[in-house]
N, C-alpha and C. Protein backbone atom coordinates (compact mmCIF):
# COMPACT_ATOMS: atom_id res chain seq x y z
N UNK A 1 45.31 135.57 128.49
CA UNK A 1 46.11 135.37 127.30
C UNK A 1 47.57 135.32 127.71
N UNK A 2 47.81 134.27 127.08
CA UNK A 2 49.59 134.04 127.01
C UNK A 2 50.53 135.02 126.05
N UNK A 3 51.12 135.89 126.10
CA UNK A 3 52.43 136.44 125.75
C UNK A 3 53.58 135.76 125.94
N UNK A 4 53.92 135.19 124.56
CA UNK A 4 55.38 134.70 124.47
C UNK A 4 56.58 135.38 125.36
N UNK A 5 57.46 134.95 125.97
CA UNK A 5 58.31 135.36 126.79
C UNK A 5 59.01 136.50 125.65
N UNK A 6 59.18 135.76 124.52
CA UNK A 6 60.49 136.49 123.72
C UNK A 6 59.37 137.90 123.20
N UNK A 7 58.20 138.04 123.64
CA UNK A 7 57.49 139.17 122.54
C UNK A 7 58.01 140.35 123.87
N UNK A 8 58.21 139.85 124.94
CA UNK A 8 57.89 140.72 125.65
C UNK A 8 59.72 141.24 126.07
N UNK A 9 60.76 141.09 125.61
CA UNK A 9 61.92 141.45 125.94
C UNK A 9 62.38 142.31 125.19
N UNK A 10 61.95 142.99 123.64
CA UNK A 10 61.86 144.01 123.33
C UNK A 10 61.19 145.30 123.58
N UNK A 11 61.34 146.17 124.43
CA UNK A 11 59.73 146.94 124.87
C UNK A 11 59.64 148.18 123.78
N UNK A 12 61.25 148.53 123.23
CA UNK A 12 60.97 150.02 122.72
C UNK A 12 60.26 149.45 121.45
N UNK A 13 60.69 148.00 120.83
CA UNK A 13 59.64 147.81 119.68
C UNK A 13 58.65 147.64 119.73
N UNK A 14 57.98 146.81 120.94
CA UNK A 14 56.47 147.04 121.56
C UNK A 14 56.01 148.49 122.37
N UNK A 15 56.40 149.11 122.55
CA UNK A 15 56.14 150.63 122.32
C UNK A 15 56.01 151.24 121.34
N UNK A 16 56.86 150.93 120.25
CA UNK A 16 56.37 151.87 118.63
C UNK A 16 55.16 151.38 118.04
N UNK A 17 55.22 149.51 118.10
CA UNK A 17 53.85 148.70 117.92
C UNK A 17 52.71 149.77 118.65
N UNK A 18 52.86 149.86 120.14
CA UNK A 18 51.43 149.99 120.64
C UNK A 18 51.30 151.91 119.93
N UNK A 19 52.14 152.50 119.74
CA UNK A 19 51.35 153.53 119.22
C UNK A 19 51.02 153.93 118.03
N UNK A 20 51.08 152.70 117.16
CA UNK A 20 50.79 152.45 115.95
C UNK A 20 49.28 151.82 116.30
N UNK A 21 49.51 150.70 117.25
CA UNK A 21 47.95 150.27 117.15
C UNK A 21 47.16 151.33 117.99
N UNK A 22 47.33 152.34 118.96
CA UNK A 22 46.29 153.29 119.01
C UNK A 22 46.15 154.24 118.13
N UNK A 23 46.99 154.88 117.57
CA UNK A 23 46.09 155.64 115.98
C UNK A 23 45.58 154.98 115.62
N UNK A 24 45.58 153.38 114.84
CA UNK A 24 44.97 153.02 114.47
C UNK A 24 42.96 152.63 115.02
N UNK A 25 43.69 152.55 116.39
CA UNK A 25 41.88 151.87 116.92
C UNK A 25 41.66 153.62 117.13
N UNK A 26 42.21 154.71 117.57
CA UNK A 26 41.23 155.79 117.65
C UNK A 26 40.28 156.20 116.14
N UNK A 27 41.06 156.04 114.86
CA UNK A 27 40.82 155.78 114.15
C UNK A 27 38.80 154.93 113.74
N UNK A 28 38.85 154.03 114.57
CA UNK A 28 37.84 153.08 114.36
C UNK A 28 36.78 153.61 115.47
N UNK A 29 37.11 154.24 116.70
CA UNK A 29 36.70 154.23 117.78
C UNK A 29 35.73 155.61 117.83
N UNK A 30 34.89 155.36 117.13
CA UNK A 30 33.35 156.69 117.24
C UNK A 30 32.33 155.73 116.29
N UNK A 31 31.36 155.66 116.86
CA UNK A 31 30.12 154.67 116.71
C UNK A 31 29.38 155.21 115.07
N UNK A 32 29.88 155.95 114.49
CA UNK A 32 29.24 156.47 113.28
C UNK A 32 30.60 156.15 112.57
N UNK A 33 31.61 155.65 112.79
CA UNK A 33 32.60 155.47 111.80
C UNK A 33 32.73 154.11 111.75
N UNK A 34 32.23 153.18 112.90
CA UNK A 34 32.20 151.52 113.43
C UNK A 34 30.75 151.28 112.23
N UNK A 35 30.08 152.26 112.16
CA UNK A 35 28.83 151.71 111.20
C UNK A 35 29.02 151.85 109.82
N UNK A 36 29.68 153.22 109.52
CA UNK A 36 30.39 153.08 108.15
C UNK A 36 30.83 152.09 107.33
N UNK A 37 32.30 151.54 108.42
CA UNK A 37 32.62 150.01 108.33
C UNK A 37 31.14 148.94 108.20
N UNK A 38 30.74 148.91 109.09
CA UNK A 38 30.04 147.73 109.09
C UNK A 38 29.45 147.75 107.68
N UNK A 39 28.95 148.99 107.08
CA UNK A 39 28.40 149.01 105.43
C UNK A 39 29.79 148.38 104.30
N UNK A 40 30.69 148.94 104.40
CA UNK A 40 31.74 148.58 104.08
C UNK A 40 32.39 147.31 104.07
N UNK A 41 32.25 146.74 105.02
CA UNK A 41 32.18 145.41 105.34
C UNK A 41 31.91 143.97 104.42
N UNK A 42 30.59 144.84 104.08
CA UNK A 42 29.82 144.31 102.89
C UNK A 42 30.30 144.44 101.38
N UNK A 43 31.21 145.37 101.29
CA UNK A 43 32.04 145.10 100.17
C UNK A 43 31.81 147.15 99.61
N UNK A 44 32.64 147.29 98.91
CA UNK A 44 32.46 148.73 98.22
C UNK A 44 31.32 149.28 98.17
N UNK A 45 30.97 150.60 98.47
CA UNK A 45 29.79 151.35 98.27
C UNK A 45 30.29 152.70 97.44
N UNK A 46 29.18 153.66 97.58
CA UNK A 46 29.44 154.72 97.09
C UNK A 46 28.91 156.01 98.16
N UNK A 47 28.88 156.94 98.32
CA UNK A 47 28.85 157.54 99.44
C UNK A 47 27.78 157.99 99.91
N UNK A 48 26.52 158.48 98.79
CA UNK A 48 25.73 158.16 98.52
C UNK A 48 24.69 156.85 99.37
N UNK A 49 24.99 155.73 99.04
CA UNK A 49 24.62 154.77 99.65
C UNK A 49 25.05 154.63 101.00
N UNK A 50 26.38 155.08 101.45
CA UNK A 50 26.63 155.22 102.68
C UNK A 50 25.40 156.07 103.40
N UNK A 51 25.48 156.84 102.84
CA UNK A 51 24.81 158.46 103.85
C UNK A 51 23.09 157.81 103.97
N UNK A 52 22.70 157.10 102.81
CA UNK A 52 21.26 156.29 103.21
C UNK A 52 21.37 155.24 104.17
N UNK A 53 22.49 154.20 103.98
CA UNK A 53 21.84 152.98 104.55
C UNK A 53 22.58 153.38 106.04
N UNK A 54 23.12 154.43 106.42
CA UNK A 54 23.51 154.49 107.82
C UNK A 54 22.65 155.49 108.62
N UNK A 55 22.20 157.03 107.54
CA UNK A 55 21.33 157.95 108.41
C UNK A 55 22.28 158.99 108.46
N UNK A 56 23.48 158.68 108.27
CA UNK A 56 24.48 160.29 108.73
C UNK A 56 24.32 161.43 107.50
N UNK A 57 24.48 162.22 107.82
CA UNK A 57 24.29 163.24 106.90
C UNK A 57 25.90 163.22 106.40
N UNK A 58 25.50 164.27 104.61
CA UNK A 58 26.73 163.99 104.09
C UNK A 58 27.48 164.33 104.30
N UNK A 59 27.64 166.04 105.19
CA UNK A 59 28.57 166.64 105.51
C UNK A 59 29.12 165.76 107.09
N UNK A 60 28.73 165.15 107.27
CA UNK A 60 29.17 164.36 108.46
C UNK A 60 30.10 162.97 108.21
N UNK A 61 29.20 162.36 107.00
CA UNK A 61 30.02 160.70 106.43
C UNK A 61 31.64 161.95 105.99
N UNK A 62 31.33 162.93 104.94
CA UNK A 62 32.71 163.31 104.56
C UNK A 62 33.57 163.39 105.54
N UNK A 63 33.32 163.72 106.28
CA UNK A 63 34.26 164.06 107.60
C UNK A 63 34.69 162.90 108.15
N UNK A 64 33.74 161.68 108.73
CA UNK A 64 34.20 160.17 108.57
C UNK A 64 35.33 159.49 107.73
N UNK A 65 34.61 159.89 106.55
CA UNK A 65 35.24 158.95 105.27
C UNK A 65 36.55 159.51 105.25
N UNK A 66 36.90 160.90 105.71
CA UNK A 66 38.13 161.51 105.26
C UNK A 66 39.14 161.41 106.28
N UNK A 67 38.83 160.84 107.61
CA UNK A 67 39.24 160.36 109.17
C UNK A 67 40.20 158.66 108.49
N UNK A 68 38.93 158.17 108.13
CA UNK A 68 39.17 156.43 108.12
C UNK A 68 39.95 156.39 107.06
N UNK A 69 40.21 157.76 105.51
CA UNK A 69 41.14 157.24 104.40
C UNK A 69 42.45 158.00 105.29
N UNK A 70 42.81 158.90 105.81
CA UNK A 70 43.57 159.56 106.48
C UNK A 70 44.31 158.50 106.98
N UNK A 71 43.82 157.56 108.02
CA UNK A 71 44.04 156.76 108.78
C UNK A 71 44.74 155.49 107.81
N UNK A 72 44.20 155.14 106.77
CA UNK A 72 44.47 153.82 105.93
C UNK A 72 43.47 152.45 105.99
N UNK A 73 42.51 153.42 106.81
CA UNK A 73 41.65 152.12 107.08
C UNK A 73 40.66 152.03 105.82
N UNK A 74 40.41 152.86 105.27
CA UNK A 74 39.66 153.03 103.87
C UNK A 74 40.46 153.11 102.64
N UNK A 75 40.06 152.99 101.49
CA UNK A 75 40.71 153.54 100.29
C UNK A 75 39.30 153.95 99.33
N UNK A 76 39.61 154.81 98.66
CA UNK A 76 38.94 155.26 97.70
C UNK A 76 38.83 154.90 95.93
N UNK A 77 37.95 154.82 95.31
CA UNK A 77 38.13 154.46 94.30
C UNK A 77 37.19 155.78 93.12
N UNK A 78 37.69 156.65 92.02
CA UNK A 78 36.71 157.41 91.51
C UNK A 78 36.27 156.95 90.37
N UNK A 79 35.01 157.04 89.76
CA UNK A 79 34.48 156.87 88.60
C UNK A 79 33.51 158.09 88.40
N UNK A 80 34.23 158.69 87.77
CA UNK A 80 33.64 159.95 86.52
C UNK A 80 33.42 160.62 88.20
N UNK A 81 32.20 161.08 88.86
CA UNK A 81 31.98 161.79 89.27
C UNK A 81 31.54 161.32 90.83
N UNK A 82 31.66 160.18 90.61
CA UNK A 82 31.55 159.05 91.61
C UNK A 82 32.94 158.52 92.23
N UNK A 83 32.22 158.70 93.89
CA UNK A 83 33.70 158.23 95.05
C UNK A 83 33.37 156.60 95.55
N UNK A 84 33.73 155.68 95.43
CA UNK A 84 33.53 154.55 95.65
C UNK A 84 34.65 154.08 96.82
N UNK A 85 33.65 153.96 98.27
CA UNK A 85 34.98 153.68 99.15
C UNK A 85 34.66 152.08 99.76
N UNK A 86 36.22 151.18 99.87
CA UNK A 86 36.45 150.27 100.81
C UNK A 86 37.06 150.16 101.47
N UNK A 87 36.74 149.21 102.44
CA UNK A 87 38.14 148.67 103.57
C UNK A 87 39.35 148.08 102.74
N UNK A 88 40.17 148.91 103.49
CA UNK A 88 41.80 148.85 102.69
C UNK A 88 42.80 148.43 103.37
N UNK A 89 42.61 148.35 105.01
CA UNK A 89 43.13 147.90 105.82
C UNK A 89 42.68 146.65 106.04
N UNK A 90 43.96 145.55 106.02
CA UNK A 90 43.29 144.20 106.24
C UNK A 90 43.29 143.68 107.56
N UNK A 91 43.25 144.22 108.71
CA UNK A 91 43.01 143.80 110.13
C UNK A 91 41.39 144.59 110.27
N UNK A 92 40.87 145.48 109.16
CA UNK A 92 39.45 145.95 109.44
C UNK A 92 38.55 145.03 109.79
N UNK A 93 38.81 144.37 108.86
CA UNK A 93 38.09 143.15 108.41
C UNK A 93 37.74 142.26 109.20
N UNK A 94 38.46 141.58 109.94
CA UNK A 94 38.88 140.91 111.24
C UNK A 94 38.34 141.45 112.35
N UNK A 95 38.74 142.71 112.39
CA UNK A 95 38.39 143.30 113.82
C UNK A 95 36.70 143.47 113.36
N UNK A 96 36.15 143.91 112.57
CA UNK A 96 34.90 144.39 112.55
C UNK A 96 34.09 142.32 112.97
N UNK A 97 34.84 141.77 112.12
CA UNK A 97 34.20 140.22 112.72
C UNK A 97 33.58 139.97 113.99
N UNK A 98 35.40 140.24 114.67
CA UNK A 98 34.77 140.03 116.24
C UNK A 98 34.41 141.19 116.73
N UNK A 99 33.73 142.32 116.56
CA UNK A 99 33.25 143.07 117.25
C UNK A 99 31.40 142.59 116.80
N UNK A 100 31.13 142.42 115.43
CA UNK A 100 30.36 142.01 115.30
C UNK A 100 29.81 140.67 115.93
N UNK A 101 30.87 139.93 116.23
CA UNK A 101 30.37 138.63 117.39
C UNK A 101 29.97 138.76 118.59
N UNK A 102 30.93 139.74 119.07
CA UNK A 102 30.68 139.83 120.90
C UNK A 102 29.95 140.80 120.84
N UNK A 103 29.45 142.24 119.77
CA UNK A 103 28.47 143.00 120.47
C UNK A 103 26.83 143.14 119.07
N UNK A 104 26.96 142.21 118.30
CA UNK A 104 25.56 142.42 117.50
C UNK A 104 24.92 141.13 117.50
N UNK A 105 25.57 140.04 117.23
CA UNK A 105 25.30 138.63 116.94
C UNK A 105 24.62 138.29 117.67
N UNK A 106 22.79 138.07 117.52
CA UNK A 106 22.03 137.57 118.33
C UNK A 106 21.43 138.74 119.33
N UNK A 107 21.68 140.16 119.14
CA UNK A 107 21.79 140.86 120.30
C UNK A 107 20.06 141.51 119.79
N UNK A 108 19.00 141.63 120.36
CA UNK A 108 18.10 142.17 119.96
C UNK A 108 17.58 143.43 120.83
N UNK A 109 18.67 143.80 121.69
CA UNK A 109 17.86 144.67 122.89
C UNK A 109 18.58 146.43 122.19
């Protein structure tokens, strides 16, 4: 990959960048919070439905769910007694794409 000459002559602003983008990917980076997303992905759930269609237990998704809204990568939505969460971050979206290309797409092993 090519880096523009001019991206690279600022460094202290590409230094605040890069430790913005690692909170952010540690954030993403535990295989029960990458599957969360991937439910999510699919558009709003409820937590409930999370904790079935992934297998994690609830006291475990809470702990997830409360990592990824912490982070900004989630947002929450309530109805009456009901937590309804989505992707709120719009590079999730994207990134979950190509991760879904290079490591599920076609992958059967």
């Amino acid at each position: 990959m090519n880096l523009p000459p001019d991206l690279l002559s600022d460094l202290d602003a590409m230094a605040a960048s890069a430790g913005r983008a690692s909170g952010f990917l540690k954030g993403l980076a535990n295989p029960q919070r990458l599957l969360v997303l991937c439910c999510l992905a699919q558009g709003e759930r409820h937590v409930g439905a999370l904790v079935q269609a992934t297998g994690i237990g609830q006291t475990s998704m809470s702990q997830h769910l409360a990592r990824l809204r912490a982070e900004g990568i989630v947002a929450v939505r309530r109805d009456h007694r009901t937590l309804y969460y989505r992707i709120a971050h719009p590079a999730v979206a994207e990134i979950m794409q190509v991760l879904y290309r290079h490591f599920c797409e076609g992958k059967s092993e």
